[in-house]
PDB file of N, CA and C in Angstrom:
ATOM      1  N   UNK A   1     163.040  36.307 -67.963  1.00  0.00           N
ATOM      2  CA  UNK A   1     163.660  36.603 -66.689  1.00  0.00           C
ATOM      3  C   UNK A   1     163.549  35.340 -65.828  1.00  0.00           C
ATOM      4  N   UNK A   2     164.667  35.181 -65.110  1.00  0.00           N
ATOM      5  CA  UNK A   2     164.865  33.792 -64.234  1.00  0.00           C
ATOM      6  C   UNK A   2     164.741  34.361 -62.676  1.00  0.00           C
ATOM      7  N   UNK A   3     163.778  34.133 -62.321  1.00  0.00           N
ATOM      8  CA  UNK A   3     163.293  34.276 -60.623  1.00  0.00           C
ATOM      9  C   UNK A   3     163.702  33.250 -59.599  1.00  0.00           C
ATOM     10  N   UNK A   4     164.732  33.304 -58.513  1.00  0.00           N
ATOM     11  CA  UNK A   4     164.546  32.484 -57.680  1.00  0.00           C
ATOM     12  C   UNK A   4     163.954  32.693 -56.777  1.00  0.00           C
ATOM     13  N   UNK A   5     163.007  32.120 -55.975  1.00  0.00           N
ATOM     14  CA  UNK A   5     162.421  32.379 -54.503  1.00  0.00           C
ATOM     15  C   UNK A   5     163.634  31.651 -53.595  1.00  0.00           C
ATOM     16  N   UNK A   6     164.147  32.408 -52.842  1.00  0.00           N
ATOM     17  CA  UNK A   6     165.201  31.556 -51.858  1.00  0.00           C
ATOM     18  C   UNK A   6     164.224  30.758 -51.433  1.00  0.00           C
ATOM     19  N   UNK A   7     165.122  29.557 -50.548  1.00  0.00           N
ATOM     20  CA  UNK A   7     164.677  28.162 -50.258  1.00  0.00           C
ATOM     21  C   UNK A   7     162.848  27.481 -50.886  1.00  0.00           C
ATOM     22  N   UNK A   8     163.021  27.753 -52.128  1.00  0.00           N
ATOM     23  CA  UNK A   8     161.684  27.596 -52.821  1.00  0.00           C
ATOM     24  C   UNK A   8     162.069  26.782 -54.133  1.00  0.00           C
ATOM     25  N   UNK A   9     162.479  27.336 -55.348  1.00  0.00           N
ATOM     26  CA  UNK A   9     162.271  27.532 -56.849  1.00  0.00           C
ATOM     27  C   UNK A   9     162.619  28.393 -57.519  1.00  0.00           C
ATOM     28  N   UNK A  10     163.464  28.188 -58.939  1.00  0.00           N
ATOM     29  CA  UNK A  10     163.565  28.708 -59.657  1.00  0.00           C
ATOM     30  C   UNK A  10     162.355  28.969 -60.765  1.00  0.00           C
ATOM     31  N   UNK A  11     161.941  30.251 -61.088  1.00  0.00           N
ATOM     32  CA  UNK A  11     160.439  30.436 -62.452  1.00  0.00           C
ATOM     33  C   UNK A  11     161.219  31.157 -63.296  1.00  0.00           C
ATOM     34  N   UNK A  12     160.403  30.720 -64.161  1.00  0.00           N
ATOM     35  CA  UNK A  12     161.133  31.220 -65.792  1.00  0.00           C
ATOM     36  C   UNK A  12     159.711  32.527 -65.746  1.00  0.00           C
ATOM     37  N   UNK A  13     159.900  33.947 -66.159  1.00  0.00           N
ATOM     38  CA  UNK A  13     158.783  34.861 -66.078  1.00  0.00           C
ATOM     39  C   UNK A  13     159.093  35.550 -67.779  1.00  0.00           C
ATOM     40  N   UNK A  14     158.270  35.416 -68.638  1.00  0.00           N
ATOM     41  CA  UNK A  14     158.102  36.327 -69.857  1.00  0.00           C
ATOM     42  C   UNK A  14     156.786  37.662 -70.190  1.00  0.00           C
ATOM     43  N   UNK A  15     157.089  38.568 -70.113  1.00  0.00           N
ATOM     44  CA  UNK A  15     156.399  39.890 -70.636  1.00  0.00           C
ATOM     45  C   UNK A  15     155.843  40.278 -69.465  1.00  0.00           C
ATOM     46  N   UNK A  16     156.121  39.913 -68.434  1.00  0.00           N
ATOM     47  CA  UNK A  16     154.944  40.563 -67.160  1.00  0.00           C
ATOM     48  C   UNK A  16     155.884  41.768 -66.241  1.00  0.00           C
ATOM     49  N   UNK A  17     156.849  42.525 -67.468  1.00  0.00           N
ATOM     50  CA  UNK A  17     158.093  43.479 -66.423  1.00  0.00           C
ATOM     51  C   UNK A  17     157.066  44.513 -65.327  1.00  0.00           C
ATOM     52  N   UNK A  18     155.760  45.531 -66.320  1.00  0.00           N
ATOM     53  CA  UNK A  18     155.475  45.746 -65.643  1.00  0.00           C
ATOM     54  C   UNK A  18     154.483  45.667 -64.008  1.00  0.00           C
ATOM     55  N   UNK A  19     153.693  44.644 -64.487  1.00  0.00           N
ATOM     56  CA  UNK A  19     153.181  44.039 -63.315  1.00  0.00           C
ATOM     57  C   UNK A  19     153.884  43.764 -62.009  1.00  0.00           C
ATOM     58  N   UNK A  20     155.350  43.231 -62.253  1.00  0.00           N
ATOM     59  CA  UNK A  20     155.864  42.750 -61.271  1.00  0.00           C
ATOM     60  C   UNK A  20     157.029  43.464 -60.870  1.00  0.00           C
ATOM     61  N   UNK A  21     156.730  44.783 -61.657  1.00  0.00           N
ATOM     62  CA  UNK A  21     157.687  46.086 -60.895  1.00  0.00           C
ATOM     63  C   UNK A  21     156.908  46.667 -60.426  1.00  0.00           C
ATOM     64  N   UNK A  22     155.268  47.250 -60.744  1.00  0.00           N
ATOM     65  CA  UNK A  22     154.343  47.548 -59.604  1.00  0.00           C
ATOM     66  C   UNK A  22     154.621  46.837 -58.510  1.00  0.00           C
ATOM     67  N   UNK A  23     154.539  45.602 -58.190  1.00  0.00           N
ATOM     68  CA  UNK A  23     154.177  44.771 -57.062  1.00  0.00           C
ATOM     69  C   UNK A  23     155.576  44.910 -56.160  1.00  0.00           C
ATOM     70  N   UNK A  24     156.775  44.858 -56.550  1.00  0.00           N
ATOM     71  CA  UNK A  24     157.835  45.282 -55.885  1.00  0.00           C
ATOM     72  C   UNK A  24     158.244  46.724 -55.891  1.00  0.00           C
ATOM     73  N   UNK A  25     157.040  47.763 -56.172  1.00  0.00           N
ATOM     74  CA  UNK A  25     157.358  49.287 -55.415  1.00  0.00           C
ATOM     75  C   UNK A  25     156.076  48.928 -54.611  1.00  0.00           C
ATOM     76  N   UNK A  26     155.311  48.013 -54.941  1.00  0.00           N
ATOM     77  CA  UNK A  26     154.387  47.963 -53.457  1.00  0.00           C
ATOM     78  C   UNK A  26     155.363  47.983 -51.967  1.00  0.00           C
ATOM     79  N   UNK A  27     156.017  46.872 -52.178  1.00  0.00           N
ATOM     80  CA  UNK A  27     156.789  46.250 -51.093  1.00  0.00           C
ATOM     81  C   UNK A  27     157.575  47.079 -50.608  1.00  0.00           C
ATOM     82  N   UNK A  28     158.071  47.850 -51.813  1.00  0.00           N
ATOM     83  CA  UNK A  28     158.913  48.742 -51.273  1.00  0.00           C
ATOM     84  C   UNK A  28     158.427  50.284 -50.132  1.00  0.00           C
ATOM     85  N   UNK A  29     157.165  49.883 -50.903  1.00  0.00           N
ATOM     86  CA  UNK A  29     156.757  51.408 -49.904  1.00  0.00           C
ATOM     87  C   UNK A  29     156.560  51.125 -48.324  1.00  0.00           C
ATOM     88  N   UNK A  30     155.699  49.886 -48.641  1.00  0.00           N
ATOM     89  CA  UNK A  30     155.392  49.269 -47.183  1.00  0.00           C
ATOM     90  C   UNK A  30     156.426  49.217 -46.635  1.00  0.00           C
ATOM     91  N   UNK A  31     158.106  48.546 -47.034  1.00  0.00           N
ATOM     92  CA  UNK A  31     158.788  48.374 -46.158  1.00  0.00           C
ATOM     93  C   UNK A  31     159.699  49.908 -45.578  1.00  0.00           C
ATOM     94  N   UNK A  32     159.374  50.971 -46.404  1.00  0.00           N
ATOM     95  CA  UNK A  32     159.646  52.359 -46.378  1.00  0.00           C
ATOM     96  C   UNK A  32     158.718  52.720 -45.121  1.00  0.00           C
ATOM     97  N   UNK A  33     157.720  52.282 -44.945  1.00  0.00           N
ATOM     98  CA  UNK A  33     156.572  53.001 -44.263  1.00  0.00           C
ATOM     99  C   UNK A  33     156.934  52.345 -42.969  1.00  0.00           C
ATOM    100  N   UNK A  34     157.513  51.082 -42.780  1.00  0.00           N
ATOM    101  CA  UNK A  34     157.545  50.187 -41.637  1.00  0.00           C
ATOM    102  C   UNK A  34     156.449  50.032 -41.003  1.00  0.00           C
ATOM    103  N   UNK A  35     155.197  49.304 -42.002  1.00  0.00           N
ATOM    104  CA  UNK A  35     154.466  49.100 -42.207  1.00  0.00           C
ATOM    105  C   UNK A  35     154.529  47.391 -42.309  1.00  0.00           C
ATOM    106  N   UNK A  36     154.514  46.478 -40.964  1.00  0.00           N
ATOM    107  CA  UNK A  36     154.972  45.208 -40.919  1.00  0.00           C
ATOM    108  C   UNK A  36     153.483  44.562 -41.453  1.00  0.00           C
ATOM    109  N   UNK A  37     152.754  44.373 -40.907  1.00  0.00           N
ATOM    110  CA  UNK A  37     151.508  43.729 -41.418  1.00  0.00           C
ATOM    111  C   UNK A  37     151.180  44.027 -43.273  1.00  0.00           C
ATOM    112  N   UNK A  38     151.348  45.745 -43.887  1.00  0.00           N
ATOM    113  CA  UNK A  38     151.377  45.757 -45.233  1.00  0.00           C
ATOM    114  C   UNK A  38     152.250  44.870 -46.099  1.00  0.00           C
ATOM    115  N   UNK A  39     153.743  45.103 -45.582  1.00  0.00           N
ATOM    116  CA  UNK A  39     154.840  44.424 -45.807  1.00  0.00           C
ATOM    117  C   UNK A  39     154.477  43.380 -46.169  1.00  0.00           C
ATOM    118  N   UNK A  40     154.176  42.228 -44.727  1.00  0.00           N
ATOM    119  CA  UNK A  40     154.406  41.039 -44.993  1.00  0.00           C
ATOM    120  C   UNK A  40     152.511  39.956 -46.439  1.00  0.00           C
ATOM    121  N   UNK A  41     152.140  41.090 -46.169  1.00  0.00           N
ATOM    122  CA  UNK A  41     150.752  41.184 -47.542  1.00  0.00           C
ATOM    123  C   UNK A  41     151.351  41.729 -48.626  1.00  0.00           C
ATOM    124  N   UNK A  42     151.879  42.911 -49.128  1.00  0.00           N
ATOM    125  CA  UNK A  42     152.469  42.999 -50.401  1.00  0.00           C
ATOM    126  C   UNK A  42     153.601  42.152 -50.689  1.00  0.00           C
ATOM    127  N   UNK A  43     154.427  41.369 -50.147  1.00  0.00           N
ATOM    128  CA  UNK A  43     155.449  40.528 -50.216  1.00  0.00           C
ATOM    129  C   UNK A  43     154.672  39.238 -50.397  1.00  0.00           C
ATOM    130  N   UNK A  44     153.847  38.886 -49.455  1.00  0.00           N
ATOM    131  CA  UNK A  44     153.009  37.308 -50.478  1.00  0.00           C
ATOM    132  C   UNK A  44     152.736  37.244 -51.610  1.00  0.00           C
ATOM    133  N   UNK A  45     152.141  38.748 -51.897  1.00  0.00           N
ATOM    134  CA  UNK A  45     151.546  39.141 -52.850  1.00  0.00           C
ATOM    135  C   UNK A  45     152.566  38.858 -54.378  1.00  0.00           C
ATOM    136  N   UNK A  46     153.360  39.288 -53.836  1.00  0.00           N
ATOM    137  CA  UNK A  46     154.737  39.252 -54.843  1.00  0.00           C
ATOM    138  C   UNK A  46     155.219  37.906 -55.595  1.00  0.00           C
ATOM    139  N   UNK A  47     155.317  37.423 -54.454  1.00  0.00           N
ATOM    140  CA  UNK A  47     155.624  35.897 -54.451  1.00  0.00           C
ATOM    141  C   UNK A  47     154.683  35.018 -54.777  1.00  0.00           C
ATOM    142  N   UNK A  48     153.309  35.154 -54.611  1.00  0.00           N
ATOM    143  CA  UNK A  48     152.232  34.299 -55.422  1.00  0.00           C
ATOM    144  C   UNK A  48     152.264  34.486 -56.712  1.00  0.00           C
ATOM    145  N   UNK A  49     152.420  36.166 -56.934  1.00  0.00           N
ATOM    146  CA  UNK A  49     152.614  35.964 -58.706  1.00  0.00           C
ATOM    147  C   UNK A  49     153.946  35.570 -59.091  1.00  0.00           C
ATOM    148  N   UNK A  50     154.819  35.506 -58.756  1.00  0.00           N
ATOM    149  CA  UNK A  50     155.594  35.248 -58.790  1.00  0.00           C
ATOM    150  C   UNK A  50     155.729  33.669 -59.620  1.00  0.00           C
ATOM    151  N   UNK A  51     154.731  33.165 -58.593  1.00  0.00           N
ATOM    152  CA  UNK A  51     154.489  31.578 -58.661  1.00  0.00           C
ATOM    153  C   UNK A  51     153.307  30.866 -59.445  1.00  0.00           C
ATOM    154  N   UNK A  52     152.090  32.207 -59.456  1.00  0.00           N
ATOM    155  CA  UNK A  52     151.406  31.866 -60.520  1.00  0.00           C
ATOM    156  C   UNK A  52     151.149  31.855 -61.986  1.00  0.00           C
ATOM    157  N   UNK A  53     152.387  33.177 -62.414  1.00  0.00           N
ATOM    158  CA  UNK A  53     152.788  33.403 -63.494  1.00  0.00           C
ATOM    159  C   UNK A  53     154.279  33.160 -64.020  1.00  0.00           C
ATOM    160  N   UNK A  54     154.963  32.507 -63.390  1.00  0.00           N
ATOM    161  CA  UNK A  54     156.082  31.985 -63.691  1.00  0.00           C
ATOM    162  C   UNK A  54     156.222  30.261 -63.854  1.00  0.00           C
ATOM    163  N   UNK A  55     157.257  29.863 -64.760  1.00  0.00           N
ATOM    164  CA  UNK A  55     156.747  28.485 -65.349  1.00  0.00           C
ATOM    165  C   UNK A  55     158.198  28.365 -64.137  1.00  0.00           C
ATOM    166  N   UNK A  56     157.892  26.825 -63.415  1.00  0.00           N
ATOM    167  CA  UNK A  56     159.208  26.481 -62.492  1.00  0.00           C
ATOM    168  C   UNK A  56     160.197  25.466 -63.058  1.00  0.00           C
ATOM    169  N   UNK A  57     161.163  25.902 -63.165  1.00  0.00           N
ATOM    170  CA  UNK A  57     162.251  25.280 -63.815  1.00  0.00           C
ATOM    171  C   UNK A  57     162.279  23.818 -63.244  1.00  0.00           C
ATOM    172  N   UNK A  58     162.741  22.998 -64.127  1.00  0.00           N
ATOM    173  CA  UNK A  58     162.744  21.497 -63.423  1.00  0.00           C
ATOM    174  C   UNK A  58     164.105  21.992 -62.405  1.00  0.00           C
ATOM    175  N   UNK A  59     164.304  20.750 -61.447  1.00  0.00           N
ATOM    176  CA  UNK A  59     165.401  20.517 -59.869  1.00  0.00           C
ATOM    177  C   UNK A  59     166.418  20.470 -61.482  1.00  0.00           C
ATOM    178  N   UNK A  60     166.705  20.088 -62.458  1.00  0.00           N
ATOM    179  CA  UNK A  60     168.160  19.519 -62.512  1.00  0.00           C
ATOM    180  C   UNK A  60     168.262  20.797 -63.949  1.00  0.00           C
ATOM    181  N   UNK A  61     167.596  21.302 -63.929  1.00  0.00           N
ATOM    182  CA  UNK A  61     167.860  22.986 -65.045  1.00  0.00           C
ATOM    183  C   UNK A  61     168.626  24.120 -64.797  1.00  0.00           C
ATOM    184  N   UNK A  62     169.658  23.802 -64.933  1.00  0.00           N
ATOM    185  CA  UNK A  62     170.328  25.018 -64.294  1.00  0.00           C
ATOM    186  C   UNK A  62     170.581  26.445 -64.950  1.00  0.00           C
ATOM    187  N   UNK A  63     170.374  27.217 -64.408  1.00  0.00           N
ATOM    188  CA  UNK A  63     170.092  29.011 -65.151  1.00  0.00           C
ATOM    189  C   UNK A  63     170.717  29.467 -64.199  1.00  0.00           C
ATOM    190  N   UNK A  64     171.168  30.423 -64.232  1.00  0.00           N
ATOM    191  CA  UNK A  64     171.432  32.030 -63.738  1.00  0.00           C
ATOM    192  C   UNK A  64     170.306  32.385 -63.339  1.00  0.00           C
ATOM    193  N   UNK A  65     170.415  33.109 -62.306  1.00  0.00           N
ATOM    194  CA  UNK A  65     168.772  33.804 -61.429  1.00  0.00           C
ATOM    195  C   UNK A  65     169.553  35.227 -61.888  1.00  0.00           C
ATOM    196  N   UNK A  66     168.067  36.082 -62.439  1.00  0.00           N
ATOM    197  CA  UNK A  66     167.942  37.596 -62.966  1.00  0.00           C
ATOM    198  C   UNK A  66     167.721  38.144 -61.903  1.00  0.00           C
ATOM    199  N   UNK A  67     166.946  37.330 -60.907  1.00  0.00           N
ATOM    200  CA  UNK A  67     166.384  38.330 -59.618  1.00  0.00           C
ATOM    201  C   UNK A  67     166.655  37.294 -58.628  1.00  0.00           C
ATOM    202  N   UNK A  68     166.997  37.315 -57.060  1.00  0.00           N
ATOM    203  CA  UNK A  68     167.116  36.491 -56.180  1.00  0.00           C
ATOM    204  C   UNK A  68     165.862  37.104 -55.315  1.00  0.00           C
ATOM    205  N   UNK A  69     164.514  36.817 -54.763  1.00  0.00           N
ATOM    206  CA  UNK A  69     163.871  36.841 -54.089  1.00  0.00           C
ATOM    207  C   UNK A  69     163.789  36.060 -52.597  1.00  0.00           C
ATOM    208  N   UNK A  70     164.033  37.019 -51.703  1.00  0.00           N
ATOM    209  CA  UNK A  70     164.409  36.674 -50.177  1.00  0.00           C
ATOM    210  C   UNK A  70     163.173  35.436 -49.706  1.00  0.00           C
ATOM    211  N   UNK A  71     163.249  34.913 -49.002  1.00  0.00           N
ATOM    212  CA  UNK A  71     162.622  33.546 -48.438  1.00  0.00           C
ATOM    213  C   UNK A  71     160.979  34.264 -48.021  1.00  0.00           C
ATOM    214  N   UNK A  72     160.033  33.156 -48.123  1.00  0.00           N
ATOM    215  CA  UNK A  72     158.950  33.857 -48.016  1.00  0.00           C
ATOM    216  C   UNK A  72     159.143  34.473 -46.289  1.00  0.00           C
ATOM    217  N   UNK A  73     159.446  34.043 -45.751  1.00  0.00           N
ATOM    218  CA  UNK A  73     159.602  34.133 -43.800  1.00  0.00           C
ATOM    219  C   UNK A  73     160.476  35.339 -43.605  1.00  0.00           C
ATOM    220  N   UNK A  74     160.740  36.383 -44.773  1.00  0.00           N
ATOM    221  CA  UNK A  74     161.311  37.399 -44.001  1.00  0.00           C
ATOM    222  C   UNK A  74     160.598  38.591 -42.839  1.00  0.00           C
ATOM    223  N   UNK A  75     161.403  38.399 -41.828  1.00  0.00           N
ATOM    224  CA  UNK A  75     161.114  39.943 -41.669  1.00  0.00           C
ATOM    225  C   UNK A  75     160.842  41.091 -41.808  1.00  0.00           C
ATOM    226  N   UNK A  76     160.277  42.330 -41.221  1.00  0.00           N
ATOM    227  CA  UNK A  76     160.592  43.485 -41.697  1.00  0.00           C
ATOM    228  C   UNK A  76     161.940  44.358 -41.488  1.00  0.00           C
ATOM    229  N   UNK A  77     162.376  43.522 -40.816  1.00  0.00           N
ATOM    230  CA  UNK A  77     163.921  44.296 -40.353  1.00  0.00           C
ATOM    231  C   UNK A  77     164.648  43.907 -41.240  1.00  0.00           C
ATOM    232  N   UNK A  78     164.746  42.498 -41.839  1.00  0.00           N
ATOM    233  CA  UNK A  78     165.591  42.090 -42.822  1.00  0.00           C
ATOM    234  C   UNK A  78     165.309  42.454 -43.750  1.00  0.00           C
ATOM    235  N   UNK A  79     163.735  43.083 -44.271  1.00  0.00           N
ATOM    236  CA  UNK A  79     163.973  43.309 -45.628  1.00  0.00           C
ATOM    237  C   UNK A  79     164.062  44.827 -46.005  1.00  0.00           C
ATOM    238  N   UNK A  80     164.152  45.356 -45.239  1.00  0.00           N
ATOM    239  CA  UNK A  80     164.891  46.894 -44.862  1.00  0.00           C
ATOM    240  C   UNK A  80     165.680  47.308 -45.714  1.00  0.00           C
ATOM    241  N   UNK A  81     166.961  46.091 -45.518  1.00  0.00           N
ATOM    242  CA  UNK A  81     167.944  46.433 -46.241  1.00  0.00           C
ATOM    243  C   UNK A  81     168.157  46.049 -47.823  1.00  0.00           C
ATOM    244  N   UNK A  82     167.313  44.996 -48.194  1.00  0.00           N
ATOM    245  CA  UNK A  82     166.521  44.432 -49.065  1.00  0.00           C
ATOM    246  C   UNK A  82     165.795  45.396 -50.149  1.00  0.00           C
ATOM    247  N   UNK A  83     164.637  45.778 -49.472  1.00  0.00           N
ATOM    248  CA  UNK A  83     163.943  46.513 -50.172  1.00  0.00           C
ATOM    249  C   UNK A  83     164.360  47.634 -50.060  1.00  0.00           C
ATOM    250  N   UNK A  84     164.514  48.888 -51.132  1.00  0.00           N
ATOM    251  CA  UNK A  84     165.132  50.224 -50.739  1.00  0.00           C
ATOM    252  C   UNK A  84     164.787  51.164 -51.891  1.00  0.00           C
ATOM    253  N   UNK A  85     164.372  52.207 -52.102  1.00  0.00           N
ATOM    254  CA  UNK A  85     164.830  53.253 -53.237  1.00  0.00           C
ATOM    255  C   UNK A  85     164.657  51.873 -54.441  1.00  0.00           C
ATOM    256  N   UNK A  86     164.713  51.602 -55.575  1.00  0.00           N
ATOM    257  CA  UNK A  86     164.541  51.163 -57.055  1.00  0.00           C
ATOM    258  C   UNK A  86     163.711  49.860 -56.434  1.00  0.00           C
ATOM    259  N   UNK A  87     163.844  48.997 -55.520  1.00  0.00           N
ATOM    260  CA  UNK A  87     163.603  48.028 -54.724  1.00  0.00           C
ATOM    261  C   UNK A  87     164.687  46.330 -55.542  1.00  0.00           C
ATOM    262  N   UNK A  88     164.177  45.604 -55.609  1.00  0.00           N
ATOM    263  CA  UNK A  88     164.845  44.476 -55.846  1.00  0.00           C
ATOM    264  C   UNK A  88     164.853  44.083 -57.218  1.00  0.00           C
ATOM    265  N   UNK A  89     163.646  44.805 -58.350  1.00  0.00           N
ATOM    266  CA  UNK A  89     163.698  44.240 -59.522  1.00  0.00           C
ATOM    267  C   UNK A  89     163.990  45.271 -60.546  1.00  0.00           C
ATOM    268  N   UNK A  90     165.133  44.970 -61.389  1.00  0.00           N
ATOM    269  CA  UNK A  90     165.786  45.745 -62.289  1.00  0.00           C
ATOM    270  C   UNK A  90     164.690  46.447 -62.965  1.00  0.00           C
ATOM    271  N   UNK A  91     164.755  47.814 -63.533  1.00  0.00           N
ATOM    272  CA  UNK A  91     163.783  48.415 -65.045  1.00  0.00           C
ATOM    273  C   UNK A  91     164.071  47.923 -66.147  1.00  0.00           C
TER     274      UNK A  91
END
């Protein structure tokens, strides 16, 4: 799976589906709950593994992104519409 973090990096991610579909129904609940302080902690959260278990594509590798991941600086209003019901990462 090819991860982009907007204005960040592209990561290459292999075998970790379920880990990192837990971590995005985290986000999702928090942002269900409007729960801004959980939110913006399960969303780092996301994005560190994101970054610690994903290998980062070199600047000149070009792939298709499987998942587009919103900028670390979102909001909770913006990711409202973002996060929802299945949340952002395919089953």
């Amino acid at each position: 799976m090819i991860v982009r973090i907007s204005g960040d990096n592209q990561y290459r991610l292999d075998g970790i589906d379920g880990q990192i579909n837990q971590l995005d129904s985290d986000v999702v609940a928090a942002v269900e709950a409007g729960d801004e302080q959980r939110f913006h902690h399960t969303y780092a959260r996301l994005l560190a593994f994101v970054r610690e278990h994903g290998t980062p594509l070199a600047e000149d590798e070009l792939e298709g992104s499987d998942l587009i991941l919103p900028p670390p600086d979102i909001s909770l209003a913006e990711a409202q519409s973002d996060f929802t019901g299945a949340g952002l990462i395919p089953d």
